[in-house]
PDB file of N, CA and C in Angstrom:
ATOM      1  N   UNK A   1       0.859  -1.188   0.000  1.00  0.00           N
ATOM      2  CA  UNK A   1       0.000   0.000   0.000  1.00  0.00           C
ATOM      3  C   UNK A   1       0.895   1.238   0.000  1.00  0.00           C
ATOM      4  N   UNK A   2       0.368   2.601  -1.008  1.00  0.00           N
ATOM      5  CA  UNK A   2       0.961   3.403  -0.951  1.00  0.00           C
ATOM      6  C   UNK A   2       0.886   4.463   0.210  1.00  0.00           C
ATOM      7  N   UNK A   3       1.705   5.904  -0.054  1.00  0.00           N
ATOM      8  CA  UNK A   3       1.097   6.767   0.911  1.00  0.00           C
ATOM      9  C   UNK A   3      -0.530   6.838   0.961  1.00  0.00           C
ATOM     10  N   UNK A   4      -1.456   6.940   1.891  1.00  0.00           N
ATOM     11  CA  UNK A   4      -2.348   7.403   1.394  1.00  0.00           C
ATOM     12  C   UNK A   4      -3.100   8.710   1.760  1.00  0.00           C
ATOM     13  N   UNK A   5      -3.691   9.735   0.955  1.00  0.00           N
ATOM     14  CA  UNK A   5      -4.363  11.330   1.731  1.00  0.00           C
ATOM     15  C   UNK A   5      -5.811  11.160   2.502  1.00  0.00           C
ATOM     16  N   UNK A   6      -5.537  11.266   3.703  1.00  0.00           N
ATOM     17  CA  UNK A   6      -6.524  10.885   4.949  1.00  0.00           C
ATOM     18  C   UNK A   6      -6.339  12.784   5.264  1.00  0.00           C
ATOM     19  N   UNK A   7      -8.298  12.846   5.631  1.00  0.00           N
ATOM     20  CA  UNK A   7      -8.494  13.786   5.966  1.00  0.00           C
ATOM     21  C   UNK A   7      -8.488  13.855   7.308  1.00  0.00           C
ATOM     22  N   UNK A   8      -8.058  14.865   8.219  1.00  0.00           N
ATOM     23  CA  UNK A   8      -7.904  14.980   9.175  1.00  0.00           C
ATOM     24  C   UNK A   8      -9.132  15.923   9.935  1.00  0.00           C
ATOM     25  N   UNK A   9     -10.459  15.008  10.973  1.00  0.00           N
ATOM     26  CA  UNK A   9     -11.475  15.753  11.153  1.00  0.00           C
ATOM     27  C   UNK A   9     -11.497  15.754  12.533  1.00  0.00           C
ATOM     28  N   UNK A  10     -11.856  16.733  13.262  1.00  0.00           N
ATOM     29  CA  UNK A  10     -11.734  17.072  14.804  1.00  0.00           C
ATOM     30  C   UNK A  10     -12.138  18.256  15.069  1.00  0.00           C
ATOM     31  N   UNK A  11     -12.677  18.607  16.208  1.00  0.00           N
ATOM     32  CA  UNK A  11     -13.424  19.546  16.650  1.00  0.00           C
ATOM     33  C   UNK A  11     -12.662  21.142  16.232  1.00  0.00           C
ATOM     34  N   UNK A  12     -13.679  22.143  15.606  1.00  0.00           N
ATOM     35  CA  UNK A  12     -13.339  22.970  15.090  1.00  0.00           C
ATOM     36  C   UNK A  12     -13.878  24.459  16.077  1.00  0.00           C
ATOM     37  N   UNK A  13     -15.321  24.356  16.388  1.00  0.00           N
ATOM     38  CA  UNK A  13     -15.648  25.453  17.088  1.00  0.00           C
ATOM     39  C   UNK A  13     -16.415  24.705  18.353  1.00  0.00           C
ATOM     40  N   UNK A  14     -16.562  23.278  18.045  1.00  0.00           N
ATOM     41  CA  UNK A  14     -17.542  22.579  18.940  1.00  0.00           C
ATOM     42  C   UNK A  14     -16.795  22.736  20.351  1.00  0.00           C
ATOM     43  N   UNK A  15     -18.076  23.808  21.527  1.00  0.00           N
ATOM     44  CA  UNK A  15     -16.995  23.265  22.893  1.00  0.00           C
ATOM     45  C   UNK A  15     -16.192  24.506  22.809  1.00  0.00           C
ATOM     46  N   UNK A  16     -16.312  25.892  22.262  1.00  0.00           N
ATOM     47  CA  UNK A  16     -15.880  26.936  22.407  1.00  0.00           C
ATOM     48  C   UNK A  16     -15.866  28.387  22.631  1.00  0.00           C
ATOM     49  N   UNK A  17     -17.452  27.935  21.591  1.00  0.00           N
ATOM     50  CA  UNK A  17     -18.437  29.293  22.462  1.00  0.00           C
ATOM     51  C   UNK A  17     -17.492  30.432  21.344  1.00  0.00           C
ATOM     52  N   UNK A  18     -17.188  29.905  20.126  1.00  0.00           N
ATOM     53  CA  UNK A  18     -16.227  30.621  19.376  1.00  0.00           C
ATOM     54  C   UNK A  18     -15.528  31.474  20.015  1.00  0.00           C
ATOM     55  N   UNK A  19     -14.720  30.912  21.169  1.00  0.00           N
ATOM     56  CA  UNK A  19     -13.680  31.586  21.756  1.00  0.00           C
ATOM     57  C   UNK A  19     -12.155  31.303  20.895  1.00  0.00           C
ATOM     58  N   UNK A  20     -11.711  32.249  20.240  1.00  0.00           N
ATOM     59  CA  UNK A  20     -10.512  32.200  19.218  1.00  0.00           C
ATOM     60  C   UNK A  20      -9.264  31.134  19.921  1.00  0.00           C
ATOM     61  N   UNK A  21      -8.950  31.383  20.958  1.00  0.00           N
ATOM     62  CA  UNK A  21      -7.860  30.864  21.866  1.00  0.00           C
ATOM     63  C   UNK A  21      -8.161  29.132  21.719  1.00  0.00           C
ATOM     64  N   UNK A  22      -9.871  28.876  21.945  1.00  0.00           N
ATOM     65  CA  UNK A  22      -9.437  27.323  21.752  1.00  0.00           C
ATOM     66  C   UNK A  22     -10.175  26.864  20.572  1.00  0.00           C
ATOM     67  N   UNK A  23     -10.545  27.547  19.723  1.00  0.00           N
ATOM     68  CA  UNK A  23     -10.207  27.280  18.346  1.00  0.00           C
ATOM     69  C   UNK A  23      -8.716  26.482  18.084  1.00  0.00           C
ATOM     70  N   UNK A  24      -8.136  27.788  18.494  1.00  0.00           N
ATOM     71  CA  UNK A  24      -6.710  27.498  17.685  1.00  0.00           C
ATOM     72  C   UNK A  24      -6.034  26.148  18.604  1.00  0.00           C
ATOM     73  N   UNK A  25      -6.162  26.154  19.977  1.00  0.00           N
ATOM     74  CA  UNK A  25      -6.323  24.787  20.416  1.00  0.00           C
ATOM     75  C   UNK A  25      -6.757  23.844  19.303  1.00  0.00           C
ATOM     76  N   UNK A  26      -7.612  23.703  19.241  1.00  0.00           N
ATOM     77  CA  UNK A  26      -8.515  22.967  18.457  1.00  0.00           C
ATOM     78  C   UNK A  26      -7.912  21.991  16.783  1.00  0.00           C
ATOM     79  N   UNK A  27      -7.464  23.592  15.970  1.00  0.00           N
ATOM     80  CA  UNK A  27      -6.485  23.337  15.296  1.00  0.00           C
ATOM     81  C   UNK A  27      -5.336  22.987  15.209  1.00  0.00           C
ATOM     82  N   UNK A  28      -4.782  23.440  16.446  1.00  0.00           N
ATOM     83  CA  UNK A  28      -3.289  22.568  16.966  1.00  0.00           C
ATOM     84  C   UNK A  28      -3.159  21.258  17.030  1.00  0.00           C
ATOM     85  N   UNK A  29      -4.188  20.361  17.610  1.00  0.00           N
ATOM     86  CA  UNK A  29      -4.642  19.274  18.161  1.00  0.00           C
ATOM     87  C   UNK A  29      -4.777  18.742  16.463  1.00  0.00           C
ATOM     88  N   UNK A  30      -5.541  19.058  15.278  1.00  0.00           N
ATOM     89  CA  UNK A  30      -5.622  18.725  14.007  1.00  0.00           C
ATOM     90  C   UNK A  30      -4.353  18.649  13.020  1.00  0.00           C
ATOM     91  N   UNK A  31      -3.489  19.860  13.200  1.00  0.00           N
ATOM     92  CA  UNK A  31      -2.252  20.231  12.758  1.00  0.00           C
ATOM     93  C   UNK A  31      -1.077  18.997  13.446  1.00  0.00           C
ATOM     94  N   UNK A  32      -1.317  18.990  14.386  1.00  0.00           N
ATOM     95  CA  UNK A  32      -0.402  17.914  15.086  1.00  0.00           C
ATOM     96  C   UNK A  32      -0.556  16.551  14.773  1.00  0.00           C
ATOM     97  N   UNK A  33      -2.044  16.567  14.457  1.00  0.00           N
ATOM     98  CA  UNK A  33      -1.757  14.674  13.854  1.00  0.00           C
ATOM     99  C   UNK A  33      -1.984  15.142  12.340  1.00  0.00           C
ATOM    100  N   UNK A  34      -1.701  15.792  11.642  1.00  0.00           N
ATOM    101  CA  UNK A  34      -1.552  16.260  10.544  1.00  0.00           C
ATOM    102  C   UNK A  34       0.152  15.860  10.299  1.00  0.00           C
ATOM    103  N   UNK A  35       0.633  16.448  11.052  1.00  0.00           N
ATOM    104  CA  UNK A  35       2.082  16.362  11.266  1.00  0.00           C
ATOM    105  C   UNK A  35       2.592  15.094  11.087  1.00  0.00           C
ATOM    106  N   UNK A  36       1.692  14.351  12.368  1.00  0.00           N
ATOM    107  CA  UNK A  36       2.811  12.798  12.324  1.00  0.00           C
ATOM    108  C   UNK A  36       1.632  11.687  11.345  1.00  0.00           C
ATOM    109  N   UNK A  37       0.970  12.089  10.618  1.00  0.00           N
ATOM    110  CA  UNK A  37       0.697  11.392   9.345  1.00  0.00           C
ATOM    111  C   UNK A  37       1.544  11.502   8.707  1.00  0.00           C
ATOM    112  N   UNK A  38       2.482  12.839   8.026  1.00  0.00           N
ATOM    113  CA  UNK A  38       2.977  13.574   6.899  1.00  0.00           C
ATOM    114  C   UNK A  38       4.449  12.536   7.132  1.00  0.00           C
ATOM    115  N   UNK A  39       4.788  12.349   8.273  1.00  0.00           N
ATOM    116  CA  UNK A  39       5.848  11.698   8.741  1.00  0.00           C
ATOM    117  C   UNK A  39       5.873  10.319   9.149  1.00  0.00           C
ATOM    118  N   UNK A  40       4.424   9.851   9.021  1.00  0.00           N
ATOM    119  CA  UNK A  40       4.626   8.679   8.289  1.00  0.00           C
ATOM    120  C   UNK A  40       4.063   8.070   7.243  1.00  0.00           C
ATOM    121  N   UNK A  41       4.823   9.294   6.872  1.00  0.00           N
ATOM    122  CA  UNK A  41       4.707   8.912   4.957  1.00  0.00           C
ATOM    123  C   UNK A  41       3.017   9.170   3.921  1.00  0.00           C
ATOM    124  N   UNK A  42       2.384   9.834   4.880  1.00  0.00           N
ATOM    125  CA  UNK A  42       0.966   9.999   4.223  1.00  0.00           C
ATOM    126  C   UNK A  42       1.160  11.232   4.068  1.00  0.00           C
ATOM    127  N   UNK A  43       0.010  11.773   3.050  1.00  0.00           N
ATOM    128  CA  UNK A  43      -0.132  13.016   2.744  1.00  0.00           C
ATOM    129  C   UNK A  43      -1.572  13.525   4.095  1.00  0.00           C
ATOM    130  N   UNK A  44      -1.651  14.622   4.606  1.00  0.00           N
ATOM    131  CA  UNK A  44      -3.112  14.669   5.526  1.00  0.00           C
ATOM    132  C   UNK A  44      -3.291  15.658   4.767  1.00  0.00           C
ATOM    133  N   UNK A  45      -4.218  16.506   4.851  1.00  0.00           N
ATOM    134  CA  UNK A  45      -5.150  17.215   4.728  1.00  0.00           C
ATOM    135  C   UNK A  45      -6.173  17.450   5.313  1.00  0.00           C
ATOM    136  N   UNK A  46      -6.134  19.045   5.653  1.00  0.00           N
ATOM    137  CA  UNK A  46      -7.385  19.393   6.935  1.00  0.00           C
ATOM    138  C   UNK A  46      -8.216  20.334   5.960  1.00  0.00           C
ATOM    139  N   UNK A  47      -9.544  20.628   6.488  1.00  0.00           N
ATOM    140  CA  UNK A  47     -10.468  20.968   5.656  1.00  0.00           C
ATOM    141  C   UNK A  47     -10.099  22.845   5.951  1.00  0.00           C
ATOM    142  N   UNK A  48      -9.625  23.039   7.283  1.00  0.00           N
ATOM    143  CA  UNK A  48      -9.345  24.691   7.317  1.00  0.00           C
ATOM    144  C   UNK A  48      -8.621  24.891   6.385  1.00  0.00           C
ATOM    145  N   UNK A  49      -7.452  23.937   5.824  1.00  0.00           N
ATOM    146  CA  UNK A  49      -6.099  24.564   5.466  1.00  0.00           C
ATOM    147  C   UNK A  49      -6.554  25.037   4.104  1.00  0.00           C
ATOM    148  N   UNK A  50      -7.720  24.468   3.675  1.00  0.00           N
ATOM    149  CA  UNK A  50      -8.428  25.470   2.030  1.00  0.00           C
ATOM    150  C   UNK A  50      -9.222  26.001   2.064  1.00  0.00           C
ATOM    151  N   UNK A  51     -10.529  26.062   3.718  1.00  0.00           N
ATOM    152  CA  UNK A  51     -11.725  27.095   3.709  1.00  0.00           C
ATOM    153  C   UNK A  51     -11.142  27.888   4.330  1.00  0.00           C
ATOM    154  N   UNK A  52     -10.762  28.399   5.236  1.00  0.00           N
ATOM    155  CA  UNK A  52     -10.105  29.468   5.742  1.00  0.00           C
ATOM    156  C   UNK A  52      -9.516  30.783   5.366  1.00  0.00           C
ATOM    157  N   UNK A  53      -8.601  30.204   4.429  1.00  0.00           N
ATOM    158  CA  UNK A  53      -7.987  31.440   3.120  1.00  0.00           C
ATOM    159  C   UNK A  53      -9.137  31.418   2.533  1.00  0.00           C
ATOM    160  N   UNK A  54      -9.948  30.888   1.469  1.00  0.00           N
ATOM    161  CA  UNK A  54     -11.246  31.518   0.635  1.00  0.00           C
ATOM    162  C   UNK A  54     -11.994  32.372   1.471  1.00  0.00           C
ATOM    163  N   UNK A  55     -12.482  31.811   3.027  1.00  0.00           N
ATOM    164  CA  UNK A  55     -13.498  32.410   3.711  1.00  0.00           C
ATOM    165  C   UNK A  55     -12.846  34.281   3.899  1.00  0.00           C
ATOM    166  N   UNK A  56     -11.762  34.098   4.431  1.00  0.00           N
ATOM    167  CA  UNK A  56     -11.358  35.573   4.319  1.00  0.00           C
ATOM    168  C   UNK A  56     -11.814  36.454   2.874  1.00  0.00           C
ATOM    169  N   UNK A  57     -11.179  35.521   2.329  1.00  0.00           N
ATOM    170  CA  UNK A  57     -10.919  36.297   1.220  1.00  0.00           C
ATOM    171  C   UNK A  57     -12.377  36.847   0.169  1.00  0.00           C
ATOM    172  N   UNK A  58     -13.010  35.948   0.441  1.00  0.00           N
ATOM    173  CA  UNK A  58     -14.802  36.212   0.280  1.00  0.00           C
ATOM    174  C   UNK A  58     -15.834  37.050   1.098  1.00  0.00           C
ATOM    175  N   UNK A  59     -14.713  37.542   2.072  1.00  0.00           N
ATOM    176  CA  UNK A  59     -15.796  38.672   2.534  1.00  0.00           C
ATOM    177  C   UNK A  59     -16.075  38.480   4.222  1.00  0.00           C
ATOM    178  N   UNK A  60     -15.816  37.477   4.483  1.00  0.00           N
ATOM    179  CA  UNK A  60     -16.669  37.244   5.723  1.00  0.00           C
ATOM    180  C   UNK A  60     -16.010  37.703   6.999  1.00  0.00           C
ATOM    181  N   UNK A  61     -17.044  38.359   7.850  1.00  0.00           N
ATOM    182  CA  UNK A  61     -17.061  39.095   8.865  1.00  0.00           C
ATOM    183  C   UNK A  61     -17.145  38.343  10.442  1.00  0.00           C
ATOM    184  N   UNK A  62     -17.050  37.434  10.097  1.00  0.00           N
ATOM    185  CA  UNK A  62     -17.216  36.497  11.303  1.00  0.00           C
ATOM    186  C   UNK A  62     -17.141  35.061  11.550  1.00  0.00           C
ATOM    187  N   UNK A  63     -16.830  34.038  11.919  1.00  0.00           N
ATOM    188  CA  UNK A  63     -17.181  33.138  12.478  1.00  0.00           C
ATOM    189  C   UNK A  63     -18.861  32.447  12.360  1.00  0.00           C
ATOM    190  N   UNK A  64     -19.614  31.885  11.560  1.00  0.00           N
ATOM    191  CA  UNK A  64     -20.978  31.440  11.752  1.00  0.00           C
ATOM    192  C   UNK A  64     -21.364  32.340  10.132  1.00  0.00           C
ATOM    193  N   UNK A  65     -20.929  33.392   9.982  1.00  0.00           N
ATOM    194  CA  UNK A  65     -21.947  34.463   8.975  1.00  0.00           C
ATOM    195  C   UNK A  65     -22.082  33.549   8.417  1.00  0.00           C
ATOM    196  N   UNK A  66     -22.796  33.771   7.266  1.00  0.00           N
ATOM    197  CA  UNK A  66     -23.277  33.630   5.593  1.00  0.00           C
ATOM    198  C   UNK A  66     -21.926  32.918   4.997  1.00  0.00           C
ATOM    199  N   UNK A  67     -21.236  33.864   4.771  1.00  0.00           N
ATOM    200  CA  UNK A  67     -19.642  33.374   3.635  1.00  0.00           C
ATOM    201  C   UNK A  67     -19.096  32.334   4.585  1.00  0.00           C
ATOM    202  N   UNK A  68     -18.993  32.149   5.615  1.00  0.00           N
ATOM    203  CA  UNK A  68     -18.291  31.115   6.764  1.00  0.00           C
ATOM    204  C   UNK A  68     -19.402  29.973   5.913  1.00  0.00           C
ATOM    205  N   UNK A  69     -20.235  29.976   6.224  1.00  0.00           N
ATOM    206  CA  UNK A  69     -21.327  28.864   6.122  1.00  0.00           C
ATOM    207  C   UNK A  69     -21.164  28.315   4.817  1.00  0.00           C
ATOM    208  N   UNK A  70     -21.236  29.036   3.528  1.00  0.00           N
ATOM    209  CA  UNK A  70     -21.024  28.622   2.443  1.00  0.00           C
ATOM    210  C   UNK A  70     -20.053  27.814   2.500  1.00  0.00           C
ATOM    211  N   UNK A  71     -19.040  28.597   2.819  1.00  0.00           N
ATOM    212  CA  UNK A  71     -17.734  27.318   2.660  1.00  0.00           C
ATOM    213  C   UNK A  71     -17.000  26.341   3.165  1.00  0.00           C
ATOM    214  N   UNK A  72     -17.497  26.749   4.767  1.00  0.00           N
ATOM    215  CA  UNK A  72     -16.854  25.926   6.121  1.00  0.00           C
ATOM    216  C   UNK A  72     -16.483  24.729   5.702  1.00  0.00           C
ATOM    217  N   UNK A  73     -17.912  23.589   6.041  1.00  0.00           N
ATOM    218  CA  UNK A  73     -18.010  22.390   6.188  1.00  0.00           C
ATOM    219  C   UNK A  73     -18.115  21.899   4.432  1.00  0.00           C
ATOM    220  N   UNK A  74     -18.634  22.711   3.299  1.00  0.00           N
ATOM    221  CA  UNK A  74     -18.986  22.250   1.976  1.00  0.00           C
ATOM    222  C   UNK A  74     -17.239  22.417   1.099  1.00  0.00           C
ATOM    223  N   UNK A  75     -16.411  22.661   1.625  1.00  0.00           N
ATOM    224  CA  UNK A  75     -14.527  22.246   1.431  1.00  0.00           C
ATOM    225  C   UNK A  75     -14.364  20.894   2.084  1.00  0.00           C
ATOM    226  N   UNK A  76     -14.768  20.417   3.550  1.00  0.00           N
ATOM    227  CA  UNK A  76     -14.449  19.199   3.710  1.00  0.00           C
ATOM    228  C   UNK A  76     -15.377  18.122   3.002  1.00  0.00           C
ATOM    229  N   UNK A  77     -16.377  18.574   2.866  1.00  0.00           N
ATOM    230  CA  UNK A  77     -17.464  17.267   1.980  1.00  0.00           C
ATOM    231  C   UNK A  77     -16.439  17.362   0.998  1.00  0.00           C
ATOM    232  N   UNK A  78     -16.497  17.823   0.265  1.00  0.00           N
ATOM    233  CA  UNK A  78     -15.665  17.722  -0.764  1.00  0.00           C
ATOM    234  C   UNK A  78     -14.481  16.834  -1.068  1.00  0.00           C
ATOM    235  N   UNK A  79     -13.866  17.333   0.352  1.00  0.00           N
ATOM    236  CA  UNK A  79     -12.317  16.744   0.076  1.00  0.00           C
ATOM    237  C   UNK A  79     -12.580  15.125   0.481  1.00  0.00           C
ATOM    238  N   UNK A  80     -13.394  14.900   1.199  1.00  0.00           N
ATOM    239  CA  UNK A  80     -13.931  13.595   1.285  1.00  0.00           C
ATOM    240  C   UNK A  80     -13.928  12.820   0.250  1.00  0.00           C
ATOM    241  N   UNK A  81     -14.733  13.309  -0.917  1.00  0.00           N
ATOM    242  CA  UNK A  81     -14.384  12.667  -1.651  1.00  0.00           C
ATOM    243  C   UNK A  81     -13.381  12.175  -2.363  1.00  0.00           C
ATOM    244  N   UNK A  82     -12.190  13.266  -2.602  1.00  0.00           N
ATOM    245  CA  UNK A  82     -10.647  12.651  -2.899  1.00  0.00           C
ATOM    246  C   UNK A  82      -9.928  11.953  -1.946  1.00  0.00           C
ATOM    247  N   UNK A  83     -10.116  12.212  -0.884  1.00  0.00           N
ATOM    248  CA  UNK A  83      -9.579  10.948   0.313  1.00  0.00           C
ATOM    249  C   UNK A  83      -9.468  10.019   0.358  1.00  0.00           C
ATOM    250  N   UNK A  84      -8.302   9.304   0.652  1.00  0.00           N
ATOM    251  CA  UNK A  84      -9.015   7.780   0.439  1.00  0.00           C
ATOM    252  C   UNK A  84      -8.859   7.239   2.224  1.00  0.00           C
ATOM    253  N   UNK A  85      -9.346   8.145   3.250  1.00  0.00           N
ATOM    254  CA  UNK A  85      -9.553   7.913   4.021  1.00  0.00           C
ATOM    255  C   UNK A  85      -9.697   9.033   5.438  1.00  0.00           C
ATOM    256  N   UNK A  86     -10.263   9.002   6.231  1.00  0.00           N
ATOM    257  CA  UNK A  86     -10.465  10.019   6.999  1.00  0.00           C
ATOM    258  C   UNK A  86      -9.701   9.988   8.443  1.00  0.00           C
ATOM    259  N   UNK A  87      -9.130  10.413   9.770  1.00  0.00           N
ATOM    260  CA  UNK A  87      -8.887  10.318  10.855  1.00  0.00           C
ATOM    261  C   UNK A  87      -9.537  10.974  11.733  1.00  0.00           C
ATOM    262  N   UNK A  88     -10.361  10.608  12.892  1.00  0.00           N
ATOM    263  CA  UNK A  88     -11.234  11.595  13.116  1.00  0.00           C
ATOM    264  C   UNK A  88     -10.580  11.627  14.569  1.00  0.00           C
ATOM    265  N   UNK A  89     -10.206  12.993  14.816  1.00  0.00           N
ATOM    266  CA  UNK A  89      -9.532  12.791  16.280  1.00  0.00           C
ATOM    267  C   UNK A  89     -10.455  13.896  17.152  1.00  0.00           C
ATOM    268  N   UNK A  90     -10.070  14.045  18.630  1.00  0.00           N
ATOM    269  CA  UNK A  90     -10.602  14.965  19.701  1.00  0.00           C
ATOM    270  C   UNK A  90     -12.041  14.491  19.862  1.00  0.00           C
ATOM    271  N   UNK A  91     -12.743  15.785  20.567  1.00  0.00           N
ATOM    272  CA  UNK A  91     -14.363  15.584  21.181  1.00  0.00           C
ATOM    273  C   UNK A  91     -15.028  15.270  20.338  1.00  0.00           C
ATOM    274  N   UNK A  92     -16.224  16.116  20.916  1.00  0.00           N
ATOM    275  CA  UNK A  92     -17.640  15.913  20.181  1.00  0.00           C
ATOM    276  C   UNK A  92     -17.662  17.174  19.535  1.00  0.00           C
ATOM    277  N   UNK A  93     -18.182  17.071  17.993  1.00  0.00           N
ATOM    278  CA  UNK A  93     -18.263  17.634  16.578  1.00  0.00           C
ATOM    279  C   UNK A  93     -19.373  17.151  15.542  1.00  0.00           C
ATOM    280  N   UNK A  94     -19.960  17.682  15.622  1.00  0.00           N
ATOM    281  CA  UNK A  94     -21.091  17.427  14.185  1.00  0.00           C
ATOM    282  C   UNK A  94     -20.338  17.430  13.433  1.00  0.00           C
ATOM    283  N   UNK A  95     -19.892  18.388  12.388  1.00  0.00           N
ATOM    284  CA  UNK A  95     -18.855  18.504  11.616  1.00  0.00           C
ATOM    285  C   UNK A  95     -17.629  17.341  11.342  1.00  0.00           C
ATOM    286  N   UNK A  96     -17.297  17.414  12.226  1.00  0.00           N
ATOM    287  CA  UNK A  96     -16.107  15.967  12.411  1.00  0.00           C
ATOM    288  C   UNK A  96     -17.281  14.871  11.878  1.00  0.00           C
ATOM    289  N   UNK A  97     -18.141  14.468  12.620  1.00  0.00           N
ATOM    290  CA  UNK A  97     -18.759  13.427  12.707  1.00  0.00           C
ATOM    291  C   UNK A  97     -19.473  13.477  11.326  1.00  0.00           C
ATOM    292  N   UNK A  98     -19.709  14.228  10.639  1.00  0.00           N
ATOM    293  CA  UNK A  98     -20.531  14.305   9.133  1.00  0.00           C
ATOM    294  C   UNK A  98     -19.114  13.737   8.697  1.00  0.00           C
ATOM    295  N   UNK A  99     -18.011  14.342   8.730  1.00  0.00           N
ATOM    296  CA  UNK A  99     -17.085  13.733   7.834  1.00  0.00           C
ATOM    297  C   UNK A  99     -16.822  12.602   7.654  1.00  0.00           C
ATOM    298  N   UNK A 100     -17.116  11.274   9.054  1.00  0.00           N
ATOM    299  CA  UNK A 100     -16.999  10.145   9.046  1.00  0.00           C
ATOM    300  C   UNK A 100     -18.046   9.374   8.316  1.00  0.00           C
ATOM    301  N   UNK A 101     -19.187   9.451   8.354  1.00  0.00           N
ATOM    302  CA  UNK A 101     -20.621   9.768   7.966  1.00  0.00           C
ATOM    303  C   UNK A 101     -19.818   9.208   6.354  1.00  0.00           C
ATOM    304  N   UNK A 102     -19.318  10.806   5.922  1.00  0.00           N
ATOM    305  CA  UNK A 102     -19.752  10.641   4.502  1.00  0.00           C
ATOM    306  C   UNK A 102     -18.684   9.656   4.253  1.00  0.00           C
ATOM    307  N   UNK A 103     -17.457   9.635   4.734  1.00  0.00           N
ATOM    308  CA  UNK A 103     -16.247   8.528   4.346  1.00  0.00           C
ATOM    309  C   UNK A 103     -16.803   6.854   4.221  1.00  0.00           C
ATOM    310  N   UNK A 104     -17.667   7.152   4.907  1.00  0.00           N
ATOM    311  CA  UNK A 104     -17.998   5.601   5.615  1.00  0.00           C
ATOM    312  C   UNK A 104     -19.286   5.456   4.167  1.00  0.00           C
ATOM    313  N   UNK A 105     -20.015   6.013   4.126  1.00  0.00           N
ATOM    314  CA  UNK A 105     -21.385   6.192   2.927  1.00  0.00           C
ATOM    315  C   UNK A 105     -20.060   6.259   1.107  1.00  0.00           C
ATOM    316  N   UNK A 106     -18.998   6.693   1.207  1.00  0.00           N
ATOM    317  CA  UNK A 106     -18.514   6.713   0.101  1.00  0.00           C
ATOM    318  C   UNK A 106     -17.461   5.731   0.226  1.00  0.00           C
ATOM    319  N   UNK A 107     -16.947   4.409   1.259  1.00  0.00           N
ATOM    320  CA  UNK A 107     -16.199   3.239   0.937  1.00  0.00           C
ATOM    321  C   UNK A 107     -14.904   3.478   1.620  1.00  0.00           C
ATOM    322  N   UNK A 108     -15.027   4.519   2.109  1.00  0.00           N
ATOM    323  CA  UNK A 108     -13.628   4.974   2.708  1.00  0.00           C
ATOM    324  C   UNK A 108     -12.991   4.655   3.907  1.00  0.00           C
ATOM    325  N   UNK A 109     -11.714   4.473   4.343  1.00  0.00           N
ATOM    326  CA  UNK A 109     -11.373   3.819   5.492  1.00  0.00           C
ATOM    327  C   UNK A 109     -11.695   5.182   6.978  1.00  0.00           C
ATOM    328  N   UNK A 110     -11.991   4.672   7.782  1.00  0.00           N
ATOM    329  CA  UNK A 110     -12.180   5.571   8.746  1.00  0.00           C
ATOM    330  C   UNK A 110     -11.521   5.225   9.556  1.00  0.00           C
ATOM    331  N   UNK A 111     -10.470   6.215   9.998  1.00  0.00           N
ATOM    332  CA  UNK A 111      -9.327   5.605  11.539  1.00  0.00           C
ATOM    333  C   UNK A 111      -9.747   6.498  12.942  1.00  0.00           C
ATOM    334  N   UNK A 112      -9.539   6.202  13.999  1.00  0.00           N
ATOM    335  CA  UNK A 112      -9.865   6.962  15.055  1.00  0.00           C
ATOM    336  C   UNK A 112      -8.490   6.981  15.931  1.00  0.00           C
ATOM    337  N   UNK A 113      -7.540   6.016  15.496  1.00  0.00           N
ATOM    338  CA  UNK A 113      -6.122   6.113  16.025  1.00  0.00           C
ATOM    339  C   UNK A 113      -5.322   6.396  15.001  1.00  0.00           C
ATOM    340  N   UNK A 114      -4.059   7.053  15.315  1.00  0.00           N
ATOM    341  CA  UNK A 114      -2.933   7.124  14.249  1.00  0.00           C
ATOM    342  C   UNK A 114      -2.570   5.217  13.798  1.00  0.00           C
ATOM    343  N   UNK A 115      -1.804   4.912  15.360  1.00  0.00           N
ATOM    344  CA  UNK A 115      -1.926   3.459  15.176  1.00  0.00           C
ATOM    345  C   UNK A 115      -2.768   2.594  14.255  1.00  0.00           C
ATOM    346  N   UNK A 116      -3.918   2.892  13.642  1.00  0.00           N
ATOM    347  CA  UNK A 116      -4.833   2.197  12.977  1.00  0.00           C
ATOM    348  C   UNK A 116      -4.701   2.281  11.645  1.00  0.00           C
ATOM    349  N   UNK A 117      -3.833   2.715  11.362  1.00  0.00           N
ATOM    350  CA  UNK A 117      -3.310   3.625   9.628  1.00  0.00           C
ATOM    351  C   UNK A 117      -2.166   2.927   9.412  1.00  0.00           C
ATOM    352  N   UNK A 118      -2.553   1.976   8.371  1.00  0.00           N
ATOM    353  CA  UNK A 118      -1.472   1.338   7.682  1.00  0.00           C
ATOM    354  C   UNK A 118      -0.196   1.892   6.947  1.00  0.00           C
ATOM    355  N   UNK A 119       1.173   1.612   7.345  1.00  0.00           N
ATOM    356  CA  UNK A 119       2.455   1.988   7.073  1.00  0.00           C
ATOM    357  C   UNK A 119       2.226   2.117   5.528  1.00  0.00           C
ATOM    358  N   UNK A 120       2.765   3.373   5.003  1.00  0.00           N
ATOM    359  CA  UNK A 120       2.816   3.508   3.596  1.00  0.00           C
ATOM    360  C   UNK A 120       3.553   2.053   2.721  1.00  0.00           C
TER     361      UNK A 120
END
């Protein structure tokens, strides 16, 4: 088996009360097993690392608005589909949990440990 690109899904605002500080918690915790995928030998991919830059850049004024909404969660459906597998780490997340949802409805491997991810 080759490398393979597993999306990396975990709590984003869930559990924060959109307090910025554990957001970025939040993302750290995503970024970090982002990290030791990349290092062993997989490609990850998180769904902020491509809505985030658009969402700015489209206008949006906040956290929740309109332009947030458009693009938030409808970048990770997406990337779901090029995945050929998902990691779903941290709490409780709708969001996270749609992502497993759709991995699992489109054939895809779903891991909940790093350990569970087969060596490239």
């Amino acid at each position: 088996m080759g490398a393979l690109m597993i999306l990396v899904a975990g709590p984003y605002r869930s559990g924060t009360g959109d307090d910025p500080t554990l957001i970025a918690k939040n993302v750290a915790a995503m970024t970090e097993a982002s990290l030791k995928l990349f290092r062993a030998g997989h490609l990850p991919v998180m769904g902020e690392w491509f809505a985030l830059p658009l969402i700015e850049h489209a206008g949006s004024t906040g956290i929740g608005d309109a332009v947030f909404d458009e693009i938030f969660h409808p970048i990770s459906r997406r990337l779901v589909a090029k995945c050929d597998g998902c990691l779903r780490i941290g709490g409780a997340s709708v969001g996270a949990d749609e992502m497993v949802a759709l991995a699992r409805e489109q054939g895809k491997a779903v891991y909940f440990s790093l350990d569970e991810i087969p060596a490239p």
